[in-house]
Structure formats: structure tokens, C-alpha cells
Protein backbone atom coordinates (compact mmCIF):
# COMPACT_ATOMS: atom_id res chain seq x y z
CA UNK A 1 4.59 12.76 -18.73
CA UNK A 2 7.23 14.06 -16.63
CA UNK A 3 5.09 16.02 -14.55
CA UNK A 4 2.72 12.40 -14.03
CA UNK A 5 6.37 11.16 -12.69
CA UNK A 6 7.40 13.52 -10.63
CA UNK A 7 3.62 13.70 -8.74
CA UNK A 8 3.84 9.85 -8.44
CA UNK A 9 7.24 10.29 -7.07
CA UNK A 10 5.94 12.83 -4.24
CA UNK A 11 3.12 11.22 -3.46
CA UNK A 12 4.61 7.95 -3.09
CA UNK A 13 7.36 9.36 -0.57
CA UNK A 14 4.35 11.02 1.34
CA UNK A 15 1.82 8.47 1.14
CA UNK A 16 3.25 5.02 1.65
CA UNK A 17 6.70 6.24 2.32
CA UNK A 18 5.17 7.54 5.55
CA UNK A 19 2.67 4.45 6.32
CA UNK A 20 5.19 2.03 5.82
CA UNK A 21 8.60 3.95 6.40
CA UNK A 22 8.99 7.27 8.65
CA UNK A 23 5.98 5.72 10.72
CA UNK A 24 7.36 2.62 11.73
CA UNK A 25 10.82 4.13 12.26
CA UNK A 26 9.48 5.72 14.71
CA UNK A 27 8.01 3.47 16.62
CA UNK A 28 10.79 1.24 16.68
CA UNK A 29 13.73 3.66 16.39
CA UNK A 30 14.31 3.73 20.68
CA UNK A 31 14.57 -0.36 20.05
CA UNK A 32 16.90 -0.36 16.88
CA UNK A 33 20.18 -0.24 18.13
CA UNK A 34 19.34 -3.58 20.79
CA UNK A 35 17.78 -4.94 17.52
CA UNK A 36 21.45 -4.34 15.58
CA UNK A 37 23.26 -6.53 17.48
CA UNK A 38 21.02 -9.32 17.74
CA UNK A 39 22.08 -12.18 15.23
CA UNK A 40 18.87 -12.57 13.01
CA UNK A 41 16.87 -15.40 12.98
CA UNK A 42 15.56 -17.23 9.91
CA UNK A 43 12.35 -16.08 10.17
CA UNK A 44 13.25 -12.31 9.82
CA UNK A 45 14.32 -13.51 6.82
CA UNK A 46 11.02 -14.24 5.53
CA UNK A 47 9.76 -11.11 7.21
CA UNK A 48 12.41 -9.04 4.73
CA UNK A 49 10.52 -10.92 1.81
CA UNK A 50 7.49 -10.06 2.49
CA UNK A 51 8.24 -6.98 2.93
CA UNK A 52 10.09 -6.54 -0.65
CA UNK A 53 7.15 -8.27 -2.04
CA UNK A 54 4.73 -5.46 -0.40
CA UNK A 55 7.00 -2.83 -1.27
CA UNK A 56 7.53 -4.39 -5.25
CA UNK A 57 3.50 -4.13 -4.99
CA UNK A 58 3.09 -0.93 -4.31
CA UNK A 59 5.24 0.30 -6.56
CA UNK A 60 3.97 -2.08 -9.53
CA UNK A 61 0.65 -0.34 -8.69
CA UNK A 62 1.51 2.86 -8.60
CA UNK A 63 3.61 2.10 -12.24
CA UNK A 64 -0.25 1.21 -13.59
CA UNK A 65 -2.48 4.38 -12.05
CA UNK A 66 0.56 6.38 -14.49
CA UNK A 67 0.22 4.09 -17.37
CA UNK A 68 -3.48 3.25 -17.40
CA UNK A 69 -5.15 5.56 -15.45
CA UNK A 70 -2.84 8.83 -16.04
CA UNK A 71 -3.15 9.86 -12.60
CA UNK A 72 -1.72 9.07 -9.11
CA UNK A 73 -2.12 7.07 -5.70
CA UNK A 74 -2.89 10.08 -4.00
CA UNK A 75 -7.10 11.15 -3.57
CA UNK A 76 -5.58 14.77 -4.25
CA UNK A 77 -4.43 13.58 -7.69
CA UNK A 78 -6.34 10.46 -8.72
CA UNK A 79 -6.43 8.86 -11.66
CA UNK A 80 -8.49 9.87 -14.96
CA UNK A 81 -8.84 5.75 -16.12
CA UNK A 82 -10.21 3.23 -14.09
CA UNK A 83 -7.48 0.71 -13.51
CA UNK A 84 -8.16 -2.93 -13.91
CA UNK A 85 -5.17 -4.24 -15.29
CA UNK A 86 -2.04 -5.90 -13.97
CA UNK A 87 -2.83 -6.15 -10.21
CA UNK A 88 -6.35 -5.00 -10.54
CA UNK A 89 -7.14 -7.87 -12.31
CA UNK A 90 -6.89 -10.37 -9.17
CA UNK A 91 -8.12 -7.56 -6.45
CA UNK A 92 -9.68 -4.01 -6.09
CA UNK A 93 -6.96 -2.76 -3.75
CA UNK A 94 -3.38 -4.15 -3.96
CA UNK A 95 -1.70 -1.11 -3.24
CA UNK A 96 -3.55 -1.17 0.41
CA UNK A 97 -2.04 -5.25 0.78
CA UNK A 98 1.23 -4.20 -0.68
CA UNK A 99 1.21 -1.45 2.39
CA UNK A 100 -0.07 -3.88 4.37
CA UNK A 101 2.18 -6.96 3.06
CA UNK A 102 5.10 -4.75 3.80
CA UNK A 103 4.21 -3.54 7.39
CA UNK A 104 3.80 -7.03 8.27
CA UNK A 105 7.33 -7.26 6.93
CA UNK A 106 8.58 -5.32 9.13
CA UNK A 107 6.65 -6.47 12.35
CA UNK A 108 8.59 -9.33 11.64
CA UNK A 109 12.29 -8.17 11.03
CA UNK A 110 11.78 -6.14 14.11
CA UNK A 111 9.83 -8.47 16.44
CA UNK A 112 7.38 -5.51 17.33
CA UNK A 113 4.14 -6.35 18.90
CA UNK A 114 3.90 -2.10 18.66
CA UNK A 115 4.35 -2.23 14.96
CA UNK A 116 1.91 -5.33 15.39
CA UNK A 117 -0.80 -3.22 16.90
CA UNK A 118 0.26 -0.01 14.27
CA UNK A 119 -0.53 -2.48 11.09
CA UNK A 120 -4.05 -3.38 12.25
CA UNK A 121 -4.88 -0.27 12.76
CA UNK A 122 -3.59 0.92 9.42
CA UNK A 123 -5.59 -1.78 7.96
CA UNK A 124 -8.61 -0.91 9.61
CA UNK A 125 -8.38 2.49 8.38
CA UNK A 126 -7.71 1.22 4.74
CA UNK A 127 -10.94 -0.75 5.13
CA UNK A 128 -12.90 2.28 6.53
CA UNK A 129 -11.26 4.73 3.58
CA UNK A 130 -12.01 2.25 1.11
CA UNK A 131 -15.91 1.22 2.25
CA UNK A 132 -16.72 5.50 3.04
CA UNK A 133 -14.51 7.49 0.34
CA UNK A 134 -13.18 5.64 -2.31
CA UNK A 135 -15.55 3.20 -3.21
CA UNK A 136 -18.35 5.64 -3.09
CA UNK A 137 -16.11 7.81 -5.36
CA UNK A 138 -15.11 5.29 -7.98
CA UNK A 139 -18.77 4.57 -8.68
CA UNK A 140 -19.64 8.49 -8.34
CA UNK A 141 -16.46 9.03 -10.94
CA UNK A 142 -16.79 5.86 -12.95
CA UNK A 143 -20.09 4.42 -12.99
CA UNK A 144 -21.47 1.38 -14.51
CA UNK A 145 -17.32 0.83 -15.30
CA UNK A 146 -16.34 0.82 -11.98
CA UNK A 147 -20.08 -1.33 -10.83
CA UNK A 148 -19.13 -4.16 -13.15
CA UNK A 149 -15.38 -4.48 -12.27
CA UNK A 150 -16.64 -4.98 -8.81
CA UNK A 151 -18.76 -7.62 -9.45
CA UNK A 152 -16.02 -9.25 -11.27
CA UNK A 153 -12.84 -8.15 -8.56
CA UNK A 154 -12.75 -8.75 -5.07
CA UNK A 155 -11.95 -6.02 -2.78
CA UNK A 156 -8.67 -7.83 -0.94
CA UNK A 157 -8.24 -11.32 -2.38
């Protein structure tokens, strides 16, 4: 079990940790110390919970692929279970809108039309990953499992 842990750790600091972290830093880090001394505005303040709720997401997620599926977020790694439980229950792919919930987040703490442009592009690769790889390999992995959970599950919400 340990070893489950510490995989989920490092794939979670290289996977979304980069997406929605180191990535966006750097787009914005040239515009963070303007950003600093600006008083913030109520609606940032909304932008910092939606980002916690992404970020909570993600995480709650990636707590079920160890629990249920034995396995990780990470395609390298994946899990052994189909998971269709806690999140999965209401939508195929949270962890992709808790990514995306907390980019959005961010776009608006920071008032970035670059992070703007950054987080549909992320999304469109999430949709492009999901429709080519992983779909294709949950029903090549899981079968008639995986066939009727998507009849039952949206893919978003």
C-alpha cells in the first residue's frame, strides 16, 4: 500500500501539479508581483473557490483510483478496477473538470486572458486524450464493464 501512495504522490506532483501549478506559474509569473499589490476584488474570491473545489476534486479522485481501482492517475500506472464510485458516479472524468475547475480558478485570481487561452487548450487536449486513448483503452481493458458504465455516466456532466 505504501508503494500505491507514494506513486499517487509522484504522479500527482507531475501530472496535475504541472497542468494546474508550475504551468500557470509560468505564464503569469512576469505579471505576479503588479498582481501583489493590487487590492483583490470580490470576484477573485470566488475564483480561489473554485479553484479549491477543482483542486479538492482532483485529489478526491485520485483518493478513489488507490482505493477502488488500486492503481494511479497516471496512463503509465493505471488502475487495475474500473472506478465508478464516489465521483464516477455523476461523470466519467472528474479528475479532467477538477483540472479544469481549478485552472479556471486561477484565470480568475489572476485576471489572465493568457491563462484564459492556456485552459481551453488544456481542455481540448483532455477531450482529444479522452475520445483517442483512454476511452478506447477502458473498453480494450474493461469491456462490457466499462460499455455499460458509459451508457449509464456521462463523459463531463
Amino acid at each position: 500500500m505504501n508503494s500505491l501512495l507514494y506513486r499517487n504522490l509522484l504522479f500527482t506532483i507531475l501530472q496535475p501539479g504541472l497542468v494546474a501549478g508550475l504551468i500557470p506559474y509560468l505564464i503569469i509569473e512576469d505579471k505576479l508581483d503588479a498582481i501583489s499589490y493590487q487590492p483583490i476584488r470580490l470576484f477573485q474570491y470566488a475564483g480561489v473557490i473554485i479553484f479549491l473545489t477543482g483542486a479538492f476534486l482532483v485529489l478526491y479522485c485520485i483518493y478513489y483510483f488507490a482505493v477502488e481501482g488500486r492503481g494511479t492517475l497516471s496512463p503509465a500506472d493505471p488502475t487495475q478496477r474500473l472506478v465508478v464510485h464516489g465521483p464516477y458516479r455523476l461523470s466519467r472524468n472528474p479528475m479532467y473538470i477538477g483540472v479544469t475547475m481549478a485552472l479556471l480558478g486561477e484565470v480568475i485570481v489572476f485576471i489572465s486572458s493568457s491563462l484564459l487561452i492556456y485552459c481551453g487548450i488544456i481542455f481540448l487536449m483532455f477531450n482529444l486524450f479522452v475520445l483517442l486513448v483512454e476511452e478506447p483503452r477502458l473498453k480494450r481493458d474493461f469491456g462490457e464493464e466499462y460499455i455499460s458504465y458509459s451508457r449509464k455516466v456521462r463523459r463531463w456532466i
